[in-house]
N, C-alpha and C. Protein backbone atom coordinates (compact mmCIF):
# COMPACT_ATOMS: atom_id res chain seq x y z
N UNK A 1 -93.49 -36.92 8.97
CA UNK A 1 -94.76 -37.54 8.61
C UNK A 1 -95.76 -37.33 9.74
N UNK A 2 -97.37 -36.88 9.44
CA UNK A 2 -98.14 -36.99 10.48
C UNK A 2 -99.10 -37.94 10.59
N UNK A 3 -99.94 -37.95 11.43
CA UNK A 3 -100.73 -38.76 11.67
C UNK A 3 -101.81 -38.98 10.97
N UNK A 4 -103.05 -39.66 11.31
CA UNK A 4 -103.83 -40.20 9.92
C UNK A 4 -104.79 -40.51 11.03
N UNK A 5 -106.41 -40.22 10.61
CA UNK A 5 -107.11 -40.57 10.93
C UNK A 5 -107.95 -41.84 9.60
N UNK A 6 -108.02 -42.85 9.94
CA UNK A 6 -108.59 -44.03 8.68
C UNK A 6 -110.34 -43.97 9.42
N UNK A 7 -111.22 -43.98 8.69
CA UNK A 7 -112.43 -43.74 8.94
C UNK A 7 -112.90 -44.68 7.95
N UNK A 8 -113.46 -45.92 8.66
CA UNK A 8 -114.26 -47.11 7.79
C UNK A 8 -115.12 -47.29 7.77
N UNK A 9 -116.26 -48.12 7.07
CA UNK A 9 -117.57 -48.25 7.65
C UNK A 9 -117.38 -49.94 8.03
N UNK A 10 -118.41 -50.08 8.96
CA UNK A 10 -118.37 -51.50 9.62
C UNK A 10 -119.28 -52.08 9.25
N UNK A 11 -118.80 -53.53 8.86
CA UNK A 11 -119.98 -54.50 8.37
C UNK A 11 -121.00 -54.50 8.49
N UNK A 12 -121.43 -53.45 10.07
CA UNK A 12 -123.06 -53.28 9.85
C UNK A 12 -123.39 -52.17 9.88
N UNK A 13 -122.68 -51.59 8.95
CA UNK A 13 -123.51 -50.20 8.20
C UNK A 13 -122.80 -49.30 8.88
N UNK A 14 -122.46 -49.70 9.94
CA UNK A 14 -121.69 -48.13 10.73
C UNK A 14 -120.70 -47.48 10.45
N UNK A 15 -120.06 -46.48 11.22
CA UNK A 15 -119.10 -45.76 11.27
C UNK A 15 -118.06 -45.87 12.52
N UNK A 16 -116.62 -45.92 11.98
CA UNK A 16 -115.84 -45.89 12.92
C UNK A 16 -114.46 -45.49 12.30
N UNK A 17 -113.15 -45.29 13.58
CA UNK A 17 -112.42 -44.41 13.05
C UNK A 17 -111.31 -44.65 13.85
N UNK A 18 -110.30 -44.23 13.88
CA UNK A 18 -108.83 -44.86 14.17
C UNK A 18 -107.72 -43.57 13.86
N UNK A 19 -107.46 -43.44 15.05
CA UNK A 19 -106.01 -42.15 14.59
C UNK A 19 -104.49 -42.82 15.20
N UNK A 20 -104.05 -43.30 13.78
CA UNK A 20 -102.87 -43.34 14.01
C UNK A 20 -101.33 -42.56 13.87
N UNK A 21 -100.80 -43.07 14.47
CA UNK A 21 -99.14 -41.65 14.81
C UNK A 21 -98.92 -42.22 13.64
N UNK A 22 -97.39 -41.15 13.59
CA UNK A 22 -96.96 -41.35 12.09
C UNK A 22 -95.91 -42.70 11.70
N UNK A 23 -95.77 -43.03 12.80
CA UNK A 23 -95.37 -44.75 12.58
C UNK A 23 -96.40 -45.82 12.08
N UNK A 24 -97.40 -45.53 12.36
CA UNK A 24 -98.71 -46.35 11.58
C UNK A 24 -99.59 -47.13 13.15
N UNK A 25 -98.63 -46.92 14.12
CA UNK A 25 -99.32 -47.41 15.04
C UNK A 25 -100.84 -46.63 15.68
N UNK A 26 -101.76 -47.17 15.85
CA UNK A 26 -102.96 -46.74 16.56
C UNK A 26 -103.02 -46.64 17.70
N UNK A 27 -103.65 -45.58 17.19
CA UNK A 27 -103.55 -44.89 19.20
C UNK A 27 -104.78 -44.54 19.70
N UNK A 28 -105.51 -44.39 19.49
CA UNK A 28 -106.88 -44.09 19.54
C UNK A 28 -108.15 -44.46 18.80
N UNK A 29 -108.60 -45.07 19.13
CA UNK A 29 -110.17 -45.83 18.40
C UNK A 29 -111.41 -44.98 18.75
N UNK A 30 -112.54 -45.07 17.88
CA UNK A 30 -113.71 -44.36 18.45
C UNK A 30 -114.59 -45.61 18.59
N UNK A 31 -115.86 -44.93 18.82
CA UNK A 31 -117.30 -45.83 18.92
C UNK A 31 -117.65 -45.97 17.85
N UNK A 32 -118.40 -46.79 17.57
CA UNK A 32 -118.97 -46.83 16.42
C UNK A 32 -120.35 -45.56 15.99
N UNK A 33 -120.17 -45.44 15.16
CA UNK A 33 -121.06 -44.31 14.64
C UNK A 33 -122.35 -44.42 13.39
N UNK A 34 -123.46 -44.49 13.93
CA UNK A 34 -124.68 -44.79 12.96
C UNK A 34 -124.95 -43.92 11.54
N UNK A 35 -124.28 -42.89 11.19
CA UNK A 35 -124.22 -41.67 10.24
C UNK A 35 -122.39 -41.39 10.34
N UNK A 36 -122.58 -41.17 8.86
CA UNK A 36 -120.93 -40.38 8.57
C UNK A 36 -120.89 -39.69 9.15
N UNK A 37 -121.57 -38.81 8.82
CA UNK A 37 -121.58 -37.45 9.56
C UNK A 37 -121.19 -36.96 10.98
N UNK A 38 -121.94 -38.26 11.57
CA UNK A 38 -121.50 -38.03 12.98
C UNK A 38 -120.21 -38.45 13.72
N UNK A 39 -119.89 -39.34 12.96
CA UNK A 39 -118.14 -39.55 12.82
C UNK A 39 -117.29 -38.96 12.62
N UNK A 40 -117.32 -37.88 11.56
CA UNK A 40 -116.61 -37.21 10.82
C UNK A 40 -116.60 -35.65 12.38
N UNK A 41 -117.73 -35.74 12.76
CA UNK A 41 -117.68 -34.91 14.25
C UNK A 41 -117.51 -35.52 15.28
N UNK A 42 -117.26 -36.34 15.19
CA UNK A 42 -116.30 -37.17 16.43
C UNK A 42 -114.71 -36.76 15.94
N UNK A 43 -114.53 -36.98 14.85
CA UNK A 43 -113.10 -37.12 14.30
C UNK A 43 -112.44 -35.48 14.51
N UNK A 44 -113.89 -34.33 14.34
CA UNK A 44 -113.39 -32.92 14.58
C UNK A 44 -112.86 -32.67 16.21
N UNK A 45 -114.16 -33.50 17.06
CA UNK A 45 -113.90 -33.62 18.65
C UNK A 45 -112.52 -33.62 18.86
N UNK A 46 -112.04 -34.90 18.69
CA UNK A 46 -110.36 -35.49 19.00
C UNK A 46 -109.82 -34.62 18.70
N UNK A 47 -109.55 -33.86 17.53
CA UNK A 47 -108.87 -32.63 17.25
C UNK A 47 -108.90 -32.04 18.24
N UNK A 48 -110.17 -31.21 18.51
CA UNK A 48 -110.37 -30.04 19.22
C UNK A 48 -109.82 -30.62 20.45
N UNK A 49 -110.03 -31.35 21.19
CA UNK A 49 -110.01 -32.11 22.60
C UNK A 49 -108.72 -32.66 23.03
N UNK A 50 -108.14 -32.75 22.00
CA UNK A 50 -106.81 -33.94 22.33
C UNK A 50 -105.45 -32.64 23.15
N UNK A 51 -105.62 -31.47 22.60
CA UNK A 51 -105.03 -30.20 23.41
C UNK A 51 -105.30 -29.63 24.68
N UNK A 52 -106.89 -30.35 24.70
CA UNK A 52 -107.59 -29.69 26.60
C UNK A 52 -106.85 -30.01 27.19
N UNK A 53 -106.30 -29.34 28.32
CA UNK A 53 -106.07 -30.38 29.74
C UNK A 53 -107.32 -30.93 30.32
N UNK A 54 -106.59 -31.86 30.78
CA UNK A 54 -107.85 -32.81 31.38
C UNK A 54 -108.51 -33.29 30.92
N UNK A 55 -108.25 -33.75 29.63
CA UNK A 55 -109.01 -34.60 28.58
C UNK A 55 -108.76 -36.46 28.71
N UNK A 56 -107.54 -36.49 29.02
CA UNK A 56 -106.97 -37.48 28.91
C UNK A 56 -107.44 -38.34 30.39
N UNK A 57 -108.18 -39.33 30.58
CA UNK A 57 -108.09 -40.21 31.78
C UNK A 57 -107.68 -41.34 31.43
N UNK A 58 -106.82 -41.92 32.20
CA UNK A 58 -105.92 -43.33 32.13
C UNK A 58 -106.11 -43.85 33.54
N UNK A 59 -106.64 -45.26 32.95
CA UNK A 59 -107.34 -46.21 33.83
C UNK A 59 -106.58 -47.65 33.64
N UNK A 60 -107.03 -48.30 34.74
CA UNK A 60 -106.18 -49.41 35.23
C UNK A 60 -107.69 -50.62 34.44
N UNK A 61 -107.00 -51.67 33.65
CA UNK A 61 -108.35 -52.82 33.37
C UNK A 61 -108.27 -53.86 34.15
N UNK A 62 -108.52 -54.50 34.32
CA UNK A 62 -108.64 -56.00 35.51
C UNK A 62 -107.58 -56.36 35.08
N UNK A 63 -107.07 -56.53 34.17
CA UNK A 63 -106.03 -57.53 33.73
C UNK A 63 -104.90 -56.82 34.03
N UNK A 64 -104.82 -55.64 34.70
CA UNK A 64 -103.27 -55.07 35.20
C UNK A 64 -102.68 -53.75 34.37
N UNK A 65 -103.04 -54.11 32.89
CA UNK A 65 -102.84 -53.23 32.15
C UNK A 65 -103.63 -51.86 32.02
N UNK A 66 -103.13 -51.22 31.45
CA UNK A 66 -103.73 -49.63 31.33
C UNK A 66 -103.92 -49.06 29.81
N UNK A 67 -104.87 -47.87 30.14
CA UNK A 67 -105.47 -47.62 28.75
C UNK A 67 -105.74 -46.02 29.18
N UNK A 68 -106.15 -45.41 28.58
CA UNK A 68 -106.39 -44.21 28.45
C UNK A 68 -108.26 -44.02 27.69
N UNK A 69 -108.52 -43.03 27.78
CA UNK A 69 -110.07 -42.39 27.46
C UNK A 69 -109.80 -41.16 26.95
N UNK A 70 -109.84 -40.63 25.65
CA UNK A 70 -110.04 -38.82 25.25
C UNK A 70 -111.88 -39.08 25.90
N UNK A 71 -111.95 -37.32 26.52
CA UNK A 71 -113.52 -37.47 26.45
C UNK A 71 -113.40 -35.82 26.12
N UNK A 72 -114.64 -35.65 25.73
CA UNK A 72 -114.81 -33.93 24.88
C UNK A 72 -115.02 -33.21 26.31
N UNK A 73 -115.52 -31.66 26.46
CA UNK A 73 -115.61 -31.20 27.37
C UNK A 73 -116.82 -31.61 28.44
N UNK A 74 -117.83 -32.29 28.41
CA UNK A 74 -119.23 -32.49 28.33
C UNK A 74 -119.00 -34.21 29.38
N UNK A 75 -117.65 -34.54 28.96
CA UNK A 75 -117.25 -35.75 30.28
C UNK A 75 -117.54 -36.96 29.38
N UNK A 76 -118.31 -36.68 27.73
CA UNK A 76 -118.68 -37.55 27.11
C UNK A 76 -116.93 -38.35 26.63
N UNK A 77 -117.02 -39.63 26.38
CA UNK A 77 -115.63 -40.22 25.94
C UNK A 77 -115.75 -40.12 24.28
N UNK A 78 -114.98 -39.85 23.70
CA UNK A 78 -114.93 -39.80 22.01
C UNK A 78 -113.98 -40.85 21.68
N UNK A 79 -112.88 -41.65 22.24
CA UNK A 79 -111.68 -42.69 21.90
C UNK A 79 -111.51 -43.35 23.23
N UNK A 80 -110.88 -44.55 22.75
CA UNK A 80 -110.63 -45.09 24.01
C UNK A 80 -108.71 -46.03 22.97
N UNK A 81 -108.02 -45.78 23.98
CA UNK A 81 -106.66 -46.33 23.48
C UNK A 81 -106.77 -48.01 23.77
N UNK A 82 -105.35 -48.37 22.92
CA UNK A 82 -105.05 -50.09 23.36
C UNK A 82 -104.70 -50.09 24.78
N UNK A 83 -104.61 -51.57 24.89
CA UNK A 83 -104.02 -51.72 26.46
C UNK A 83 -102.38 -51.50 26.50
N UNK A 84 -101.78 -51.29 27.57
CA UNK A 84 -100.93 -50.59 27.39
C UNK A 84 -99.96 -51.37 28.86
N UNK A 85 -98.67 -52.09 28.58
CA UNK A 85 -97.87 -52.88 29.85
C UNK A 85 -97.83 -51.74 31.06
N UNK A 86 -97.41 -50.90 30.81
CA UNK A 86 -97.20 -49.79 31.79
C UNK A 86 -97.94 -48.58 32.09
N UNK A 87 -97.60 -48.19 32.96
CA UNK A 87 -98.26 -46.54 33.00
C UNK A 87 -97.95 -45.59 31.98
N UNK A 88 -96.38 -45.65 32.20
CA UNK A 88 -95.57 -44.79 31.80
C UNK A 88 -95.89 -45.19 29.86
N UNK A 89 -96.33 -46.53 29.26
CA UNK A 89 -96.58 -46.39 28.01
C UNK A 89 -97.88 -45.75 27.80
N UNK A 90 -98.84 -45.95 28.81
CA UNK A 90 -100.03 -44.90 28.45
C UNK A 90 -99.84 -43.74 28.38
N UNK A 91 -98.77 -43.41 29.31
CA UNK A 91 -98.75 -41.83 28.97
C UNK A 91 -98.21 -41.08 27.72
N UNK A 92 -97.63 -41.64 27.30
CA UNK A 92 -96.77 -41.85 26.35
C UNK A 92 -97.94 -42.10 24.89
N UNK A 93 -98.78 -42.87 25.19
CA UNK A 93 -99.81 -42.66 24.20
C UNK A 93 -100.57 -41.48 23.98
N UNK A 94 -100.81 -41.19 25.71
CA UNK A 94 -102.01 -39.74 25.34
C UNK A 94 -101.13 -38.81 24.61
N UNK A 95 -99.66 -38.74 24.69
CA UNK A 95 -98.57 -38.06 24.08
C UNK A 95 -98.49 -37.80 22.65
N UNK A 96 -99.01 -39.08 22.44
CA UNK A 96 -98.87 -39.42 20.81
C UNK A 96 -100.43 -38.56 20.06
N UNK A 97 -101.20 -38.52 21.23
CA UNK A 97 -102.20 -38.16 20.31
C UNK A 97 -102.49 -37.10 20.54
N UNK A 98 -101.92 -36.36 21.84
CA UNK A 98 -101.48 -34.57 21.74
C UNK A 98 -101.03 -34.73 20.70
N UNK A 99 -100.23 -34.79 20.35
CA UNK A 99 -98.97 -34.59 18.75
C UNK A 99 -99.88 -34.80 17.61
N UNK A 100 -100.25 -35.80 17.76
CA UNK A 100 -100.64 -36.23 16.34
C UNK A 100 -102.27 -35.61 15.80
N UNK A 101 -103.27 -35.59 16.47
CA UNK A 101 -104.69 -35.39 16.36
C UNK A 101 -104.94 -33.87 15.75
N UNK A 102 -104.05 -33.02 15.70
CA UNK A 102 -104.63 -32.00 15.06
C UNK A 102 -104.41 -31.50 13.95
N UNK A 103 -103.11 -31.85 13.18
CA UNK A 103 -102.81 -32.01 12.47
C UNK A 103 -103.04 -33.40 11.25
N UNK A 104 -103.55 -34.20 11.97
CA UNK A 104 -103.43 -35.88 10.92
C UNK A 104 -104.73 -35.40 9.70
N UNK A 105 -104.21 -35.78 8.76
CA UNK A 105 -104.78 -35.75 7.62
C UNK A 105 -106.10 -36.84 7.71
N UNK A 106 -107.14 -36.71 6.84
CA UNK A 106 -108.37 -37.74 7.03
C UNK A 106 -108.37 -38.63 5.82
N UNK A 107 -108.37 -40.01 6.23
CA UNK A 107 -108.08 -40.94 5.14
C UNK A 107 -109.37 -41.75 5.17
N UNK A 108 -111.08 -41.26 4.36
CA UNK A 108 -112.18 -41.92 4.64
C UNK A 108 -112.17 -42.66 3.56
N UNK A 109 -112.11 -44.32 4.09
CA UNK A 109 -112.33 -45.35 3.29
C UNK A 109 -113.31 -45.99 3.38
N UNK A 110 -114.64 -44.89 4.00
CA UNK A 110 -115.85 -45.67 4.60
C UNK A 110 -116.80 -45.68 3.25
N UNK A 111 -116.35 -45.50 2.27
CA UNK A 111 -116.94 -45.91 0.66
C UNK A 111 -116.90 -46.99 0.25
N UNK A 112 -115.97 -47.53 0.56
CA UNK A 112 -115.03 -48.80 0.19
C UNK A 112 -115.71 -49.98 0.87
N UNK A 113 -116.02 -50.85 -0.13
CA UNK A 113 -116.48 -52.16 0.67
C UNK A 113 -116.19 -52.84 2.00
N UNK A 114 -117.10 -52.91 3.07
CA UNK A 114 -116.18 -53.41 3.94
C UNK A 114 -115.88 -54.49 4.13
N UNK A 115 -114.82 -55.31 4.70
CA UNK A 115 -114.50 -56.21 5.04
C UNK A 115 -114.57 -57.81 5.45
């Protein structure tokens, strides 16, 4: 089974998007996005990007825990991951979304009433 990008629209009109592994867990979130369109090229980014080296930065948050950043070539960030107990599980995330991001099928439910 692969991964899945879910692409919703947000209560206020926007766009946003979520790639999860093939366990269903999320691994990567985007920004919110003012046009489909421009989501739907965020969602191509992660693809393209999630294979760069040096895409991946994993950062420490006040609270101890760690997270990770995809950013495109340009230094711009396109996802930002959950918090994460360890290092070693962040890494382990950017892992998940090498694997998963280029292949995941697109599941846009940003038609669909939101929430």
């Amino acid at each position: 089974m692969s991964g899945k990008f879910q692409l919703k629209k947000t209560s206020n009109g926007q766009f946003h998007f979520n790639l999860a592994a093939s366990n269903g867990q999320v691994v990567l979130s985007s920004e919110q996005y003012k046009a489909h369109a421009s989501a739907l090229t965020g969602i191509d980014s992660v693809r393209k990007n999630a294979a760069r080296e040096g895409a991946f930065e994993i950062k420490d948050s006040s609270n101890g825990k760690h997270y990770f950043v995809l950013k495109a070539s340009n230094g711009q960030v396109i996802g930002q991951s959950q918090m994460y107990a360890s290092l070693h599980s962040a890494e382990q995330g950017c892992e998940s979304v090498r694997r998963h991001a280029p292949e995941a099928v697109l599941h846009d439910e940003s038609a669909a009433p939101a929430a």
